[in-house]
N, C-alpha and C. Protein backbone atom coordinates (compact mmCIF):
# COMPACT_ATOMS: atom_id res chain seq x y z
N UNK A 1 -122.38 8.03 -42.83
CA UNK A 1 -121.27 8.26 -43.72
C UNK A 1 -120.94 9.75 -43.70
N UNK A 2 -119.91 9.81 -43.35
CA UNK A 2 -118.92 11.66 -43.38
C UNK A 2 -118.04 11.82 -44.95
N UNK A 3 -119.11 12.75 -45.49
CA UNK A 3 -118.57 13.31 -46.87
C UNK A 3 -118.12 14.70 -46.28
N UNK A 4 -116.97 15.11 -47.69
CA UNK A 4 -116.67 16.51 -47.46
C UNK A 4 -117.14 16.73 -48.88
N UNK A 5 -117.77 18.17 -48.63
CA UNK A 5 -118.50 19.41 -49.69
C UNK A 5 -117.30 20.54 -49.85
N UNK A 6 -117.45 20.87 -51.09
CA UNK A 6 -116.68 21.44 -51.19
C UNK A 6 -117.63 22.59 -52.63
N UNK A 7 -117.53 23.83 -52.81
CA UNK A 7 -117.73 24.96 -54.13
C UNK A 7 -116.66 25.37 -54.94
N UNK A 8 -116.97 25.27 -56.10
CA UNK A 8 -115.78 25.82 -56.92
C UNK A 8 -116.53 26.81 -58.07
N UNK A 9 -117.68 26.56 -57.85
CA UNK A 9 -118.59 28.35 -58.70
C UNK A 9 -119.97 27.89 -57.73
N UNK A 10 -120.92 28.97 -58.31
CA UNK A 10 -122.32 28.41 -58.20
C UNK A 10 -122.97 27.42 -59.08
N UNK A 11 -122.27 26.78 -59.82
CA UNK A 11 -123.10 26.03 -60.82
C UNK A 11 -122.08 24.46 -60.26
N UNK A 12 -120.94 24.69 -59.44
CA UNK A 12 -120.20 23.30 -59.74
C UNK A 12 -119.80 23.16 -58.35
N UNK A 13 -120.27 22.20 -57.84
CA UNK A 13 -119.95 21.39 -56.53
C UNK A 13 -119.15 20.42 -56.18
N UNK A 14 -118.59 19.58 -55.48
CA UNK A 14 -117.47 18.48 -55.34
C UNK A 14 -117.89 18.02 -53.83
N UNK A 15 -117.71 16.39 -53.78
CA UNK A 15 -117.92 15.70 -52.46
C UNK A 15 -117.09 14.77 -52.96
N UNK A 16 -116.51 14.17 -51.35
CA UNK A 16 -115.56 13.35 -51.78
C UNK A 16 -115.54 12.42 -50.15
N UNK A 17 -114.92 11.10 -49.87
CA UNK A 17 -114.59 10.71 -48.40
C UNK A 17 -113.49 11.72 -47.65
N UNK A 18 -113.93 11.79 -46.51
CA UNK A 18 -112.79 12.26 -46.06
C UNK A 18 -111.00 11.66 -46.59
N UNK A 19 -110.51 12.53 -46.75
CA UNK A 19 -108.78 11.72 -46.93
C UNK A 19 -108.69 11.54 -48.36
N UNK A 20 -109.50 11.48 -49.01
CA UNK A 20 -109.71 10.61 -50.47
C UNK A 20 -109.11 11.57 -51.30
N UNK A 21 -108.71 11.25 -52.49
CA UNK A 21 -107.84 12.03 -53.49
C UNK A 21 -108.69 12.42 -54.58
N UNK A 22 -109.66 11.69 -54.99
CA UNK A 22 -110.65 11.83 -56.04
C UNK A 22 -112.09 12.51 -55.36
N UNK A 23 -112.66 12.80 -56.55
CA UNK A 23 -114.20 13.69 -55.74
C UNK A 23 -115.17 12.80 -56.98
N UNK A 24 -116.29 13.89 -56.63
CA UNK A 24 -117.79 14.01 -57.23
C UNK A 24 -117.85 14.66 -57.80
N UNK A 25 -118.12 15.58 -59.17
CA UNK A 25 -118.84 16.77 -58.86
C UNK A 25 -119.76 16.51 -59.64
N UNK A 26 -120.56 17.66 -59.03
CA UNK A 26 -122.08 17.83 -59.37
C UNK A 26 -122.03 19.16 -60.10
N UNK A 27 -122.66 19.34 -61.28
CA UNK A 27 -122.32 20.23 -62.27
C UNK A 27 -124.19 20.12 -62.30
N UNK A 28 -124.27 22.00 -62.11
CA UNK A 28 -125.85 22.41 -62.28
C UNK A 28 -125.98 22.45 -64.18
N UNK A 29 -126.66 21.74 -64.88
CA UNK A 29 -127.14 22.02 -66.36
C UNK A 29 -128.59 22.51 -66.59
N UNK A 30 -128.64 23.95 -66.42
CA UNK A 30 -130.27 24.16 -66.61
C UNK A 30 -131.15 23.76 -65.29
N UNK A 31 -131.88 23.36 -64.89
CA UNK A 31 -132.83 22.76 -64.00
C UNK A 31 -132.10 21.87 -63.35
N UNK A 32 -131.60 20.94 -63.98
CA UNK A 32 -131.01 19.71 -62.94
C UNK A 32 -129.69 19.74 -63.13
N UNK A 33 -129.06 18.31 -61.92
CA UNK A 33 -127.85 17.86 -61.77
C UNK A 33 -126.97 17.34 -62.31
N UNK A 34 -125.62 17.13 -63.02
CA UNK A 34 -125.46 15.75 -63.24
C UNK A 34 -124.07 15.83 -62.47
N UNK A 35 -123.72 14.49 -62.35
CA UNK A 35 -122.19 13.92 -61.55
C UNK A 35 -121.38 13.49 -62.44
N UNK A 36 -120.66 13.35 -62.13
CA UNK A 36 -119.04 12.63 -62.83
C UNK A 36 -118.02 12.42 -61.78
N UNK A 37 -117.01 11.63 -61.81
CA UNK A 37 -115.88 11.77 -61.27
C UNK A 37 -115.17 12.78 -61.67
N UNK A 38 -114.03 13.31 -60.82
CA UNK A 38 -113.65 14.41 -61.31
C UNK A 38 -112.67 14.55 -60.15
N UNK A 39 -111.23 15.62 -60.24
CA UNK A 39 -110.20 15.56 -59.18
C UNK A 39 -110.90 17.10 -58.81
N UNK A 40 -110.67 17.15 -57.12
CA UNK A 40 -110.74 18.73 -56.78
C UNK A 40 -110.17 19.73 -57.00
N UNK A 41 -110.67 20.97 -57.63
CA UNK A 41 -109.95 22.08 -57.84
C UNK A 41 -109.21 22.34 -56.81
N UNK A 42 -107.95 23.01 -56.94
CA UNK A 42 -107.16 23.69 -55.54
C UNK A 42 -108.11 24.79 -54.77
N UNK A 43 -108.78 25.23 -55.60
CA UNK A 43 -109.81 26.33 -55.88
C UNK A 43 -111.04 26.49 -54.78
N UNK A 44 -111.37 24.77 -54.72
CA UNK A 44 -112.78 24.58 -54.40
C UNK A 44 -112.47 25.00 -52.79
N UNK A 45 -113.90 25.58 -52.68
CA UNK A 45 -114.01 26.12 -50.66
C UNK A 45 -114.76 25.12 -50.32
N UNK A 46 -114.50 24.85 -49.09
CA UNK A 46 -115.25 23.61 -48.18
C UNK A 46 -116.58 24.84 -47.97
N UNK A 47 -117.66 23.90 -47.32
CA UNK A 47 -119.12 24.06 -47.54
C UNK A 47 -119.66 23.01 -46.97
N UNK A 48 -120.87 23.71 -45.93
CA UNK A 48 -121.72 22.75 -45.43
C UNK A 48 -123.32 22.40 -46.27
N UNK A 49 -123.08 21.76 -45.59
CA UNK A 49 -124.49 20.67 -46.69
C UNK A 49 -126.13 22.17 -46.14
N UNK A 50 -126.02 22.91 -45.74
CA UNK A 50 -127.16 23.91 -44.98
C UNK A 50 -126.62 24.83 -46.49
N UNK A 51 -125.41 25.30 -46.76
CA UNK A 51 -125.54 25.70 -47.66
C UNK A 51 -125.43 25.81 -49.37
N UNK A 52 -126.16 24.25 -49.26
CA UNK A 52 -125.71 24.23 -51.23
C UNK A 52 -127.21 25.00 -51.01
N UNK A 53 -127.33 24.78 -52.22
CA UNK A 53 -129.17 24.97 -53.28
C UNK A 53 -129.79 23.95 -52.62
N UNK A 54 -130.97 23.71 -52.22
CA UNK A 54 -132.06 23.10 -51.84
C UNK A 54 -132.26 21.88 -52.92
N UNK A 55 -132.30 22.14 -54.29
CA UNK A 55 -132.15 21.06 -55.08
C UNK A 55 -131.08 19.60 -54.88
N UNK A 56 -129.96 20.55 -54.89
CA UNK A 56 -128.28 19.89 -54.66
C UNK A 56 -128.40 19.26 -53.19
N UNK A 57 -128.86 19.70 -51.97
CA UNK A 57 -128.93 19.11 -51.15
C UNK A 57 -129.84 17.95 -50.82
N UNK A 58 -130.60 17.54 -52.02
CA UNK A 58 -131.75 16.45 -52.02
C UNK A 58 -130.90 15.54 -52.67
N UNK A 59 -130.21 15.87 -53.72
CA UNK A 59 -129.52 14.76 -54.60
C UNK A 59 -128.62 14.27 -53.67
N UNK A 60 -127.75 14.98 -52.77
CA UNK A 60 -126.71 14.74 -51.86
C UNK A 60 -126.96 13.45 -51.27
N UNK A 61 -128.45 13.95 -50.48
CA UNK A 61 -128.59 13.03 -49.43
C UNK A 61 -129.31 11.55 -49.81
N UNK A 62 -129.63 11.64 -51.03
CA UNK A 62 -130.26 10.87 -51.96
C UNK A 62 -128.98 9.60 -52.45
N UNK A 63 -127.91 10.43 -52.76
CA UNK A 63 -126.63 9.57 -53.28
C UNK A 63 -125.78 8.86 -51.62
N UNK A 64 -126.19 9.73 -50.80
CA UNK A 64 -125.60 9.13 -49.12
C UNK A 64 -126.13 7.74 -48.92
N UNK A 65 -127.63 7.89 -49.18
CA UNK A 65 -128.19 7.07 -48.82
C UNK A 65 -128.61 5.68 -49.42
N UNK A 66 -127.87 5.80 -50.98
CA UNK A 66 -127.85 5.06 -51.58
C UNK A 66 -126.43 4.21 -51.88
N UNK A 67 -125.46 5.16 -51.33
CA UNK A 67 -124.34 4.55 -50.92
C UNK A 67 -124.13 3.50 -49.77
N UNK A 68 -124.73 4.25 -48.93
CA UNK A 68 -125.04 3.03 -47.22
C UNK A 68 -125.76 1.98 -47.74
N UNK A 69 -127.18 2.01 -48.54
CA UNK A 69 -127.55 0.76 -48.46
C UNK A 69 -126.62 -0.17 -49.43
N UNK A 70 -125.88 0.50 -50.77
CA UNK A 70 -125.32 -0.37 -51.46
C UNK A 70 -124.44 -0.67 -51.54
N UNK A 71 -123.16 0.02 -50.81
CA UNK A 71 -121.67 0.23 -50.50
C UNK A 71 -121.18 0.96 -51.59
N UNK A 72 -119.81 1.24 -50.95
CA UNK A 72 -119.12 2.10 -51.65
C UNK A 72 -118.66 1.85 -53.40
N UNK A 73 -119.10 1.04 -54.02
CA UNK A 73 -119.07 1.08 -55.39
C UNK A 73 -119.51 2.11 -55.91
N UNK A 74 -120.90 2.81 -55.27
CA UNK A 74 -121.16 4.07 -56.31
C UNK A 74 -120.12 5.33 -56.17
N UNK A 75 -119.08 4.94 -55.44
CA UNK A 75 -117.84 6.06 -55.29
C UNK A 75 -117.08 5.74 -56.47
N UNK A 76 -117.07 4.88 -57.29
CA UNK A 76 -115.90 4.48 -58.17
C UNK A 76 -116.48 3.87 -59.37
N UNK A 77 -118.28 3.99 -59.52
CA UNK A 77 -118.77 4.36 -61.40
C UNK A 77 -119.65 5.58 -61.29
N UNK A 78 -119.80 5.59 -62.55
CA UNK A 78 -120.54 6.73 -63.19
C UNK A 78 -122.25 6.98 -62.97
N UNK A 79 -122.38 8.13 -62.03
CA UNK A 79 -123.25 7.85 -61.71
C UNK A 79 -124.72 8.73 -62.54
């Protein structure tokens, strides 16, 4: 599966399908992650997965991989 990454601070991240109009983001609170749906800032810079946080890049590949085995529904609830 080909996601696009995208930064809009250091604390707030966005992934989304390629083409797609809606995103992810991943908002740092303290120690951990949380997600929401959310539209992309005009703002946000594309970004490769080498450079989020080491944390953020576990959850990433964690939500990839839980997407492939379960399909794309976890693109469209609350995760």
């Amino acid at each position: 599966m080909q996601i696009e990454i995208y930064c809009a601070s250091e604390s707030e991240y966005y992934i989304r399908l390629p083409g797609a109009s809606g995103a992810l983001r991943w908002l740092r609170e303290g120690d951990r992650w949380s997600t929401g749906r959310a539209e992309l800032p005009d703002a946000a810079q594309p970004m490769a997965l080498s450079e989020l946080p080491r944390t953020l890049q576990e959850e990433l590949l964690a939500f990839v991989a839980r997407t492939e085995a379960m399909g794309n529904q976890l693109w469209s609830e609350q995760n």
